[in-house]
C-alpha atoms as a PDB file:
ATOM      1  CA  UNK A   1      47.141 -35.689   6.487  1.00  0.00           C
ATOM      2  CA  UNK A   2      44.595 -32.710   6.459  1.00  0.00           C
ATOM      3  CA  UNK A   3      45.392 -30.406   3.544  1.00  0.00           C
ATOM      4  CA  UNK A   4      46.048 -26.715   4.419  1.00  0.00           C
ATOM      5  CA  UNK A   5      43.839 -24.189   3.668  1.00  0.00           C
ATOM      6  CA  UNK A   6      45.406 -21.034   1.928  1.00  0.00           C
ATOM      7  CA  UNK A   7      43.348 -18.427   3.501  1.00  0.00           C
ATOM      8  CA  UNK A   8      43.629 -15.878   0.780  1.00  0.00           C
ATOM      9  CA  UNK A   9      42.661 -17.345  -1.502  1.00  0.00           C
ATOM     10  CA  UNK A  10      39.433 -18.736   0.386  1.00  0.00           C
ATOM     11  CA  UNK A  11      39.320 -14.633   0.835  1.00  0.00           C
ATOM     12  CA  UNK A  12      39.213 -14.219  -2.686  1.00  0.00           C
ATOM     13  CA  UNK A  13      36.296 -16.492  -2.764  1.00  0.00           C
ATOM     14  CA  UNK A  14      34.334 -14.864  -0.279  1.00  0.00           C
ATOM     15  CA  UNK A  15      34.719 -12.245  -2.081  1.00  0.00           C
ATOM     16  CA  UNK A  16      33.022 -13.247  -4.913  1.00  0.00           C
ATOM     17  CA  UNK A  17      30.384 -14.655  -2.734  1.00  0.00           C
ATOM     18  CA  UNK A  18      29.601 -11.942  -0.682  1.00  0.00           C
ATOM     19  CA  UNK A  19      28.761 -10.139  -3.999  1.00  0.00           C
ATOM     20  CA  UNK A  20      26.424 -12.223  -4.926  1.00  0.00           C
ATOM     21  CA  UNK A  21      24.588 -12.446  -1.746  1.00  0.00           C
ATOM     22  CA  UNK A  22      24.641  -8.775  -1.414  1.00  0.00           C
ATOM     23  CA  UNK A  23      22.517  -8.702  -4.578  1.00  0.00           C
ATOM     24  CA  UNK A  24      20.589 -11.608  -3.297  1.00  0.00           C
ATOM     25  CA  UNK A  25      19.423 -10.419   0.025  1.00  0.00           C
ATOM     26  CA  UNK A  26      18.672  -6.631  -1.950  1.00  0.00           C
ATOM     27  CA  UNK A  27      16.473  -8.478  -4.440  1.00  0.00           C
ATOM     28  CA  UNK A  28      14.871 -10.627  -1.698  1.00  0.00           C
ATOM     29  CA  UNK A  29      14.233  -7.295   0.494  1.00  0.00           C
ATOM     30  CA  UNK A  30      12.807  -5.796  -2.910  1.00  0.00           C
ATOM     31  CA  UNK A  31      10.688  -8.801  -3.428  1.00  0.00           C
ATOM     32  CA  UNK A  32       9.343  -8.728  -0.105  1.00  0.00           C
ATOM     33  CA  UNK A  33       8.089  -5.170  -0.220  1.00  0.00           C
ATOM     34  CA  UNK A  34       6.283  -5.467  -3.006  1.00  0.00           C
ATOM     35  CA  UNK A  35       3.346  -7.649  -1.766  1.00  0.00           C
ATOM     36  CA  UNK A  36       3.525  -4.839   0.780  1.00  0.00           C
ATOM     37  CA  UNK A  37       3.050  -2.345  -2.220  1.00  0.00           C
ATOM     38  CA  UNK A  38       0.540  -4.311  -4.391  1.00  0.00           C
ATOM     39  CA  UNK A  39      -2.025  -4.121  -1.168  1.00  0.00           C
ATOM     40  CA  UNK A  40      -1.120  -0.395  -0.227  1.00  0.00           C
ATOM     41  CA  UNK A  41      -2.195   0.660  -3.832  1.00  0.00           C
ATOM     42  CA  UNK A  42      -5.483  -2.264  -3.133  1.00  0.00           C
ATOM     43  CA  UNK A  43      -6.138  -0.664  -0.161  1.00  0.00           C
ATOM     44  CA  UNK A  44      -6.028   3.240  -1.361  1.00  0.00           C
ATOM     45  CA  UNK A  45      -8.507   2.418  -4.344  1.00  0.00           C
ATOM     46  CA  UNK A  46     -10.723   0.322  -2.151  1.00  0.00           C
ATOM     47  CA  UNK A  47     -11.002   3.711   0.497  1.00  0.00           C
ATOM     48  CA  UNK A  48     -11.489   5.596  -3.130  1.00  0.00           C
ATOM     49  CA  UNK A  49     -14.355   3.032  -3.987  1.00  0.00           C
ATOM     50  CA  UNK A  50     -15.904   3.592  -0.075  1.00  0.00           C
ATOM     51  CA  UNK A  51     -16.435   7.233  -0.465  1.00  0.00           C
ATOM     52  CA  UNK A  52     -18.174   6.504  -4.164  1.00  0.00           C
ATOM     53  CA  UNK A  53     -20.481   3.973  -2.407  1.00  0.00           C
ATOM     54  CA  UNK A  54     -21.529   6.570   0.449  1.00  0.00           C
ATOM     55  CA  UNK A  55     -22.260   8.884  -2.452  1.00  0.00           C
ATOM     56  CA  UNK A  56     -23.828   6.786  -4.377  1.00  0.00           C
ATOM     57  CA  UNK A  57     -26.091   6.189  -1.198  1.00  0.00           C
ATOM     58  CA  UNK A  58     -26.793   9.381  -0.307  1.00  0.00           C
ATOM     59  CA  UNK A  59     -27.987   9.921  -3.625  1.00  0.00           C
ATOM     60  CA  UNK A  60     -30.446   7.136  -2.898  1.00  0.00           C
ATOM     61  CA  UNK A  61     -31.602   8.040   0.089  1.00  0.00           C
ATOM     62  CA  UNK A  62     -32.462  11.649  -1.106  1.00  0.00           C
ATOM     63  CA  UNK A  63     -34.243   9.768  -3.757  1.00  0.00           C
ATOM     64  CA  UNK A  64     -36.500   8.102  -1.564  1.00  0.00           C
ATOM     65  CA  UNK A  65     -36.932  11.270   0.640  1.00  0.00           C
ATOM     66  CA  UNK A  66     -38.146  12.953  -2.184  1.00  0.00           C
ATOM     67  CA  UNK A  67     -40.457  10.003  -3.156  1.00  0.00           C
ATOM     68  CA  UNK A  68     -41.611  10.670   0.299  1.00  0.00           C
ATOM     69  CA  UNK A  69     -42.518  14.094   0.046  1.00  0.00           C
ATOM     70  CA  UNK A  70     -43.729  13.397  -3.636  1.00  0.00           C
ATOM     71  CA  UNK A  71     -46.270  10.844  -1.478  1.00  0.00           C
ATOM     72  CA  UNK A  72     -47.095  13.637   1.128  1.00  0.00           C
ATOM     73  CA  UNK A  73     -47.598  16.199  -1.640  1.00  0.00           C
ATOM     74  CA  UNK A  74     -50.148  13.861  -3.817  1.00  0.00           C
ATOM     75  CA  UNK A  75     -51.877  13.253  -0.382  1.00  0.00           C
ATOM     76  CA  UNK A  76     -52.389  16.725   0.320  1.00  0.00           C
ATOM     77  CA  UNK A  77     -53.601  17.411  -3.096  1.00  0.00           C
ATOM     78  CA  UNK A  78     -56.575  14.920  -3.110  1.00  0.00           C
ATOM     79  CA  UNK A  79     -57.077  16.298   0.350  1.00  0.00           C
ATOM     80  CA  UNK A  80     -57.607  19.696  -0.826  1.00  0.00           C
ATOM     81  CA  UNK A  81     -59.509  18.623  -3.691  1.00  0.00           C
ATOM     82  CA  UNK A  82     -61.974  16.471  -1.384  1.00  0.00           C
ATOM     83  CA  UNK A  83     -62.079  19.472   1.055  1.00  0.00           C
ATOM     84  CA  UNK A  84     -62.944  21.954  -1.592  1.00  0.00           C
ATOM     85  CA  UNK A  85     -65.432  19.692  -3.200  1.00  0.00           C
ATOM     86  CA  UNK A  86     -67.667  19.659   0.718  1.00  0.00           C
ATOM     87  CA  UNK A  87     -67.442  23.343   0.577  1.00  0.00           C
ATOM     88  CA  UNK A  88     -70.362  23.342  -1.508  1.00  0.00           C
ATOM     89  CA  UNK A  89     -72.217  21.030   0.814  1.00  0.00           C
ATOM     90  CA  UNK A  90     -71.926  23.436   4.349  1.00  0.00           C
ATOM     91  CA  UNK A  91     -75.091  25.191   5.308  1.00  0.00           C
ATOM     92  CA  UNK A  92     -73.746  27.434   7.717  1.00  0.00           C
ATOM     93  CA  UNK A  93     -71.088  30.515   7.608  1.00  0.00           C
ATOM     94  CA  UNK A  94     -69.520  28.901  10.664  1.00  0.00           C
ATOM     95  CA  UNK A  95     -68.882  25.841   8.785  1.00  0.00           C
ATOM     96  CA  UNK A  96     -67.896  27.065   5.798  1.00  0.00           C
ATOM     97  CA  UNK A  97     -64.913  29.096   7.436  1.00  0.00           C
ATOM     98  CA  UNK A  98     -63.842  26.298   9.877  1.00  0.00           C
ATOM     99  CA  UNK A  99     -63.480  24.222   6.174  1.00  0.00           C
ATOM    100  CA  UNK A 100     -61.852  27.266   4.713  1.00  0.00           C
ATOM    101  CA  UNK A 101     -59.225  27.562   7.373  1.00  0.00           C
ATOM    102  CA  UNK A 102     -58.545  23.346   7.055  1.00  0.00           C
ATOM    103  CA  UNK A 103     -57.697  23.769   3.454  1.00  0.00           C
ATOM    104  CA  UNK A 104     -55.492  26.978   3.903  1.00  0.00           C
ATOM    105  CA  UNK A 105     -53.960  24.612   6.626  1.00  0.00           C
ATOM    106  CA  UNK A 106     -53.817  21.714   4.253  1.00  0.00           C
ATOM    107  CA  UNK A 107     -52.747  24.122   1.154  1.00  0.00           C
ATOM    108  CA  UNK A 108     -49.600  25.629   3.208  1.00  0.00           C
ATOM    109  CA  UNK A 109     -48.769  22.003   4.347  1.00  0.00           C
ATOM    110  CA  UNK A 110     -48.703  21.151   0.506  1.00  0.00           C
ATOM    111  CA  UNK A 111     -46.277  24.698   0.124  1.00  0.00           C
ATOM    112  CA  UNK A 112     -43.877  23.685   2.519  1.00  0.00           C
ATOM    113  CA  UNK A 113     -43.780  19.791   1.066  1.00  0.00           C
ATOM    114  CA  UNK A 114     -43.239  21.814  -2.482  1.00  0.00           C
ATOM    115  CA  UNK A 115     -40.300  23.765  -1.112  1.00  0.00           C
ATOM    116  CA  UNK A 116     -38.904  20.734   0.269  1.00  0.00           C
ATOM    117  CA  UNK A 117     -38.746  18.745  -2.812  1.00  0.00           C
ATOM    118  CA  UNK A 118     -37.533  22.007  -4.771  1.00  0.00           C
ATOM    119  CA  UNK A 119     -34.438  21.849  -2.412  1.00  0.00           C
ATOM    120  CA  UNK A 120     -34.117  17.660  -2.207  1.00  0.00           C
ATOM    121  CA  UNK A 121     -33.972  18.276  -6.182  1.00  0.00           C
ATOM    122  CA  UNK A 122     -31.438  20.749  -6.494  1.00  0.00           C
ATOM    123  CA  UNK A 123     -29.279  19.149  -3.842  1.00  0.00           C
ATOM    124  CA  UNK A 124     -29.981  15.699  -5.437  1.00  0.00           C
ATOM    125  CA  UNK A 125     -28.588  17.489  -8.352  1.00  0.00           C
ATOM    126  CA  UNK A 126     -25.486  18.820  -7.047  1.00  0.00           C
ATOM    127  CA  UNK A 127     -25.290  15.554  -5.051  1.00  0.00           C
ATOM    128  CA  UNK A 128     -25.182  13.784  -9.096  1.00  0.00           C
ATOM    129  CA  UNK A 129     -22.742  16.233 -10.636  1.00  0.00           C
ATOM    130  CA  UNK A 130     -20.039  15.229  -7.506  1.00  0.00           C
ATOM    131  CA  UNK A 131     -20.948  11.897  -8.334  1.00  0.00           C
ATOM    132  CA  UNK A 132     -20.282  12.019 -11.778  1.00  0.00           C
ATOM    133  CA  UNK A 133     -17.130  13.587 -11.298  1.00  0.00           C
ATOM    134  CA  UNK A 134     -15.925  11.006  -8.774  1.00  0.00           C
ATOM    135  CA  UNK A 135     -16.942   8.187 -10.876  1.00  0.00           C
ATOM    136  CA  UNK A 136     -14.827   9.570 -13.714  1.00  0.00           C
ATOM    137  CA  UNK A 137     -12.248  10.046 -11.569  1.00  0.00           C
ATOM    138  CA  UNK A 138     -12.157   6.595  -9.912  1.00  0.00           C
ATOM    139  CA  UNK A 139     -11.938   5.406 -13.097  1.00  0.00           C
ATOM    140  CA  UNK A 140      -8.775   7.071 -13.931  1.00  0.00           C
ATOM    141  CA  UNK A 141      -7.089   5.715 -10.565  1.00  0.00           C
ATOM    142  CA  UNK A 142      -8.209   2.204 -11.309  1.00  0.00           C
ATOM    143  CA  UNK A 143      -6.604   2.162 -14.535  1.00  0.00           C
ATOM    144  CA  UNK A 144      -3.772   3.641 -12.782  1.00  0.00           C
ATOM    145  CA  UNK A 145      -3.563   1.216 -10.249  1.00  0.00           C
ATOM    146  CA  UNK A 146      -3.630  -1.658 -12.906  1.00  0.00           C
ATOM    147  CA  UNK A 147      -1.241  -0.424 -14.936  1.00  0.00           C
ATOM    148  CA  UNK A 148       1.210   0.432 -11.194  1.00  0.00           C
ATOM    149  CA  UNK A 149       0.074  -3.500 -10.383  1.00  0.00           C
ATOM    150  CA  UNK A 150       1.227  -4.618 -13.679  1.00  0.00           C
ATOM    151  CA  UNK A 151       4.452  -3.675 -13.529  1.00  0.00           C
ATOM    152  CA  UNK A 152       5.407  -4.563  -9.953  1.00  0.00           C
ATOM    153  CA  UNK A 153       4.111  -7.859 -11.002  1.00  0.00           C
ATOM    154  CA  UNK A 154       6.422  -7.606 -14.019  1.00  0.00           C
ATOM    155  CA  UNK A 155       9.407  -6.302 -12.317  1.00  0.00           C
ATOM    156  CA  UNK A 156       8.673  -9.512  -9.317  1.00  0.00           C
ATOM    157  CA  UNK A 157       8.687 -11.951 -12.143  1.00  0.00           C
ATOM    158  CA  UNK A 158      12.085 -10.051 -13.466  1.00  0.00           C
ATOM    159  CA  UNK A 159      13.403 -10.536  -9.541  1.00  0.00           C
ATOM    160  CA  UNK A 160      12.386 -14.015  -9.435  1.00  0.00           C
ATOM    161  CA  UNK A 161      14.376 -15.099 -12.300  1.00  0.00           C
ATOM    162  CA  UNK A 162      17.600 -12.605 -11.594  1.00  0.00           C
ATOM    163  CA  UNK A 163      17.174 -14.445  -8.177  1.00  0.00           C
ATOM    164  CA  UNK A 164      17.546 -17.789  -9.646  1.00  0.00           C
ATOM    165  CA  UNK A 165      20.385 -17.030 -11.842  1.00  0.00           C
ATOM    166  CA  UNK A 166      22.489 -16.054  -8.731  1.00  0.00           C
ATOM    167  CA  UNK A 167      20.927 -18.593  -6.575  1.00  0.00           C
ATOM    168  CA  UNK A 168      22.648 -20.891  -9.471  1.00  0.00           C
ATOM    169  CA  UNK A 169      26.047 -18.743  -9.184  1.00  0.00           C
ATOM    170  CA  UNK A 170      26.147 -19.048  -5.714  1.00  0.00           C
ATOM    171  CA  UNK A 171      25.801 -22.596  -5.597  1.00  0.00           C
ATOM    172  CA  UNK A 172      29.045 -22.934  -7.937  1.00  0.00           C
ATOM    173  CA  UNK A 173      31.103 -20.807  -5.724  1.00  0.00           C
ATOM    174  CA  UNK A 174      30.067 -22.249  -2.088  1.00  0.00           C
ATOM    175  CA  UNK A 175      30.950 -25.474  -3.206  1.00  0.00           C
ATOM    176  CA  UNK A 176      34.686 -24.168  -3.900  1.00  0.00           C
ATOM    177  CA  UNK A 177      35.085 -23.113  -0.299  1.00  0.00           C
ATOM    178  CA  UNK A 178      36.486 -25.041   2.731  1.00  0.00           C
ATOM    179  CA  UNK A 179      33.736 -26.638   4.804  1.00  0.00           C
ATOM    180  CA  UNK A 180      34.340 -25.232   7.792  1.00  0.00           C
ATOM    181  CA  UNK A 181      35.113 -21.475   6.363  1.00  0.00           C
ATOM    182  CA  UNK A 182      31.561 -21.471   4.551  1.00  0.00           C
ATOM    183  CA  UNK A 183      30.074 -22.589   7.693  1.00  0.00           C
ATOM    184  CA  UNK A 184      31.158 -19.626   9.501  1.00  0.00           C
ATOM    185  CA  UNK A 185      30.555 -17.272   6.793  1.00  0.00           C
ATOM    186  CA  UNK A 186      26.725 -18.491   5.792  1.00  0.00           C
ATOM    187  CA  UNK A 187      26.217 -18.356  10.205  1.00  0.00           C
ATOM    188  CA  UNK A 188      27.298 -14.428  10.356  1.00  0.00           C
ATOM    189  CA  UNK A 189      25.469 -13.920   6.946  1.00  0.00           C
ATOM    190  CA  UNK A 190      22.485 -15.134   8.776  1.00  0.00           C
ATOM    191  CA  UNK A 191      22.665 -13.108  11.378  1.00  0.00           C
ATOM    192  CA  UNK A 192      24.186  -9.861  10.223  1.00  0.00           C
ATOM    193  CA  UNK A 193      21.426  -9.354   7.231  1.00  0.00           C
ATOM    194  CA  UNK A 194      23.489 -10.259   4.038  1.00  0.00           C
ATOM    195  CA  UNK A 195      26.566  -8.845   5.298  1.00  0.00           C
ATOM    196  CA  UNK A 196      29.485 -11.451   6.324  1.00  0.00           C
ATOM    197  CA  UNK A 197      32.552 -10.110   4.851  1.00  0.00           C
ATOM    198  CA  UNK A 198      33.380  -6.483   4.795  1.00  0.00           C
ATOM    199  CA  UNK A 199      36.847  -4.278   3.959  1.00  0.00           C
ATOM    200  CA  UNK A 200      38.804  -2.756   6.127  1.00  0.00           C
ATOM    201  CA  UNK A 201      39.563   0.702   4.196  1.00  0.00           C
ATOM    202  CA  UNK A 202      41.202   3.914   6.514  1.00  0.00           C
ATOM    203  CA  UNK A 203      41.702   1.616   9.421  1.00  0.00           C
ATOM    204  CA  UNK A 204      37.747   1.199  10.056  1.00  0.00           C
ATOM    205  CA  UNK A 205      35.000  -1.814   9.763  1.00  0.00           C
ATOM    206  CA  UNK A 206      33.169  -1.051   6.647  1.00  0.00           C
ATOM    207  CA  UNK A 207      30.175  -3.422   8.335  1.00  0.00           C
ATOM    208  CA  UNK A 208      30.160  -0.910  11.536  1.00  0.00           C
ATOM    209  CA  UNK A 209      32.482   1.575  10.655  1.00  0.00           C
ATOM    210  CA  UNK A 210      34.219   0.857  13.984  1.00  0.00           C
ATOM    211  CA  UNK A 211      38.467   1.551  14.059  1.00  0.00           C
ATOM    212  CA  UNK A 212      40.578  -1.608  13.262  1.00  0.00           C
ATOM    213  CA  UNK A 213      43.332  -1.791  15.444  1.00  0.00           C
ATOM    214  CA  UNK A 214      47.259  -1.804  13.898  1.00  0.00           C
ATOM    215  CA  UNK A 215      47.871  -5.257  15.130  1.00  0.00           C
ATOM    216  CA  UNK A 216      44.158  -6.483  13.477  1.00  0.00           C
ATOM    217  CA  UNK A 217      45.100  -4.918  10.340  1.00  0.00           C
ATOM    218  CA  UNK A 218      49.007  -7.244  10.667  1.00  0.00           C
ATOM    219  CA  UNK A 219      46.728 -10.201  11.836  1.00  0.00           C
ATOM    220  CA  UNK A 220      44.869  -9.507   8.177  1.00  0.00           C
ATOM    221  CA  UNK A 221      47.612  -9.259   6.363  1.00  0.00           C
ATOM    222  CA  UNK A 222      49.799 -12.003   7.764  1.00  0.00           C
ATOM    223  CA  UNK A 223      46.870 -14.727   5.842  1.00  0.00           C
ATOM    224  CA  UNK A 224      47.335 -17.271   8.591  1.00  0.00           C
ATOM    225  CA  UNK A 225      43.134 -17.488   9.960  1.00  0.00           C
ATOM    226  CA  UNK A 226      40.001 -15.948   9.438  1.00  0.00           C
ATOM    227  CA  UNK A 227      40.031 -12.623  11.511  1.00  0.00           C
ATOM    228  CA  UNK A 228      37.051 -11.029  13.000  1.00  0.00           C
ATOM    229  CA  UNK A 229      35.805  -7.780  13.860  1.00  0.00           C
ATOM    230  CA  UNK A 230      35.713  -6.720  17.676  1.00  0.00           C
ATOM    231  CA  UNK A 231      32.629  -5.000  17.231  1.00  0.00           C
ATOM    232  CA  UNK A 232      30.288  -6.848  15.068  1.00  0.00           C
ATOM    233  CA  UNK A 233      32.034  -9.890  14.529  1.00  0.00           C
ATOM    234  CA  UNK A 234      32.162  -9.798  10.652  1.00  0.00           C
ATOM    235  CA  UNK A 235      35.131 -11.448   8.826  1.00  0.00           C
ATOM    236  CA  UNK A 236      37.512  -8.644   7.707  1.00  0.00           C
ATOM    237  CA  UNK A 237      39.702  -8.895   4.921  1.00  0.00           C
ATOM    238  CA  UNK A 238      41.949  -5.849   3.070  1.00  0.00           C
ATOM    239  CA  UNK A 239      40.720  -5.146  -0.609  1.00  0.00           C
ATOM    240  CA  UNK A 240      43.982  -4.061  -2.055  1.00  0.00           C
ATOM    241  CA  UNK A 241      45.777  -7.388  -0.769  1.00  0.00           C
ATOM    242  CA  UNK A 242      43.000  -9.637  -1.430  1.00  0.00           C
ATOM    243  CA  UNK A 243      42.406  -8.724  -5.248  1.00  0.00           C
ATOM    244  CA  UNK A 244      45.423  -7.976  -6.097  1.00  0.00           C
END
């Protein structure tokens, strides 16, 4: 003869139950972000580390422009000189001003290269000082970012355990349950995200805060089955009644 089950007090259990999956499926959802967080705060130094490389590379490639123009300028100047040294060599006034006018040519080809690497060096300069600066600060934010990493790592290794210690607890108090109870409840926990077994407090569904209906409530209180919500199909039960 199949034993009868005493629904309240299988009530009582699920009680206890739901607790602890409440805390499990929070600590899972916790756990589960993190990852999430760890490659959010990856992600923002990496962008930091980007705009320190294109810098860095603008710094190089004013470098070499200004190697260039150092080039151009030493060309000029041995032009000049070779120019200036075949002055003395011209036999005829006509000559000797077409040469003249080549080397003032050459000579304000040589200013405007001078100019140009006055400004590459001042803005090669600036260019440095921002550089600097950003270095120094990337620093800071990666020592930041260790330091954040460390202790979401720390606090994952402090969910990990607090999840096997109720994964443990659990175990213990599913077992006490009937069969076919459990089976319902761990099918609506499924599917309702953690949240199987709710109250019924001021005549509404604390899962979907939906009204309970007079006779519902009776049905609850009269112990005889497992009654459901209308709405979202979570098992209801009456605090008061149940703990008491």
């Amino acid at each position: 003869m199949q034993q009868q089950v005493n629904i309240q007090t299988e009530v009582r259990k699920l009680v206890k139950l739901q607790e602890i999956d409440t805390q499990l499926y929070s600590l899972n959802r916790e756990k589960n972000e993190k990852p999430k967080i760890l490659e959010a705060i990856q992600n923002e130094l990496e962008q930091k580390k980007q705009v320190l490389k294109e810098y860095e590379e603008r710094n190089k490639a004013l470098l070499l422009k200004r190697k260039d123009r150092e080039g151009q300028l030493a060309v000029k100047e041995e032009s000049i000189k070779s120019l200036q040294s075949k002055l003395y060599t011209l036999k005829t006034n006509k000559e000797y001003s077409t040469m003249l006018t080549e080397i003032n040519g050459v000579k304000m080809d040589k200013s405007l290269l001078e100019e140009d690497i006055l400004k590459l060096f001042d803005e090669q300069d600036s260019l440095k000082k921002e550089l600097d600066q950003k270095q120094e600060i990337l620093k800071e934010e990666e020592k930041k970012s260790e330091e954040e990493k460390q202790k979401i790592n720390n606090r994952l290794k402090e969910i990990e355990g607090m999840i096997k210690d109720l994964d443990a607890k659990r175990a213990v108090v599913e077992k006490e349950i009937d069969g076919k109870i459990i089976t319902k409840y761990n099918k609506i926990l499924k599917g309702k995200d953690g949240l199987a077994l709710v109250a019924v407090e001021h005549s509404s569904c604390q899962g979907c805060f939906m009204n309970v209906p007079p006779q519902v409530i009776n049905e609850i209180k009269m112990n005889d089955k497992l009654i459901f919500c209308e709405m979202c199909a979570r098992i209801l039960y009456i605090q008061d009644e149940t703990t008491n």
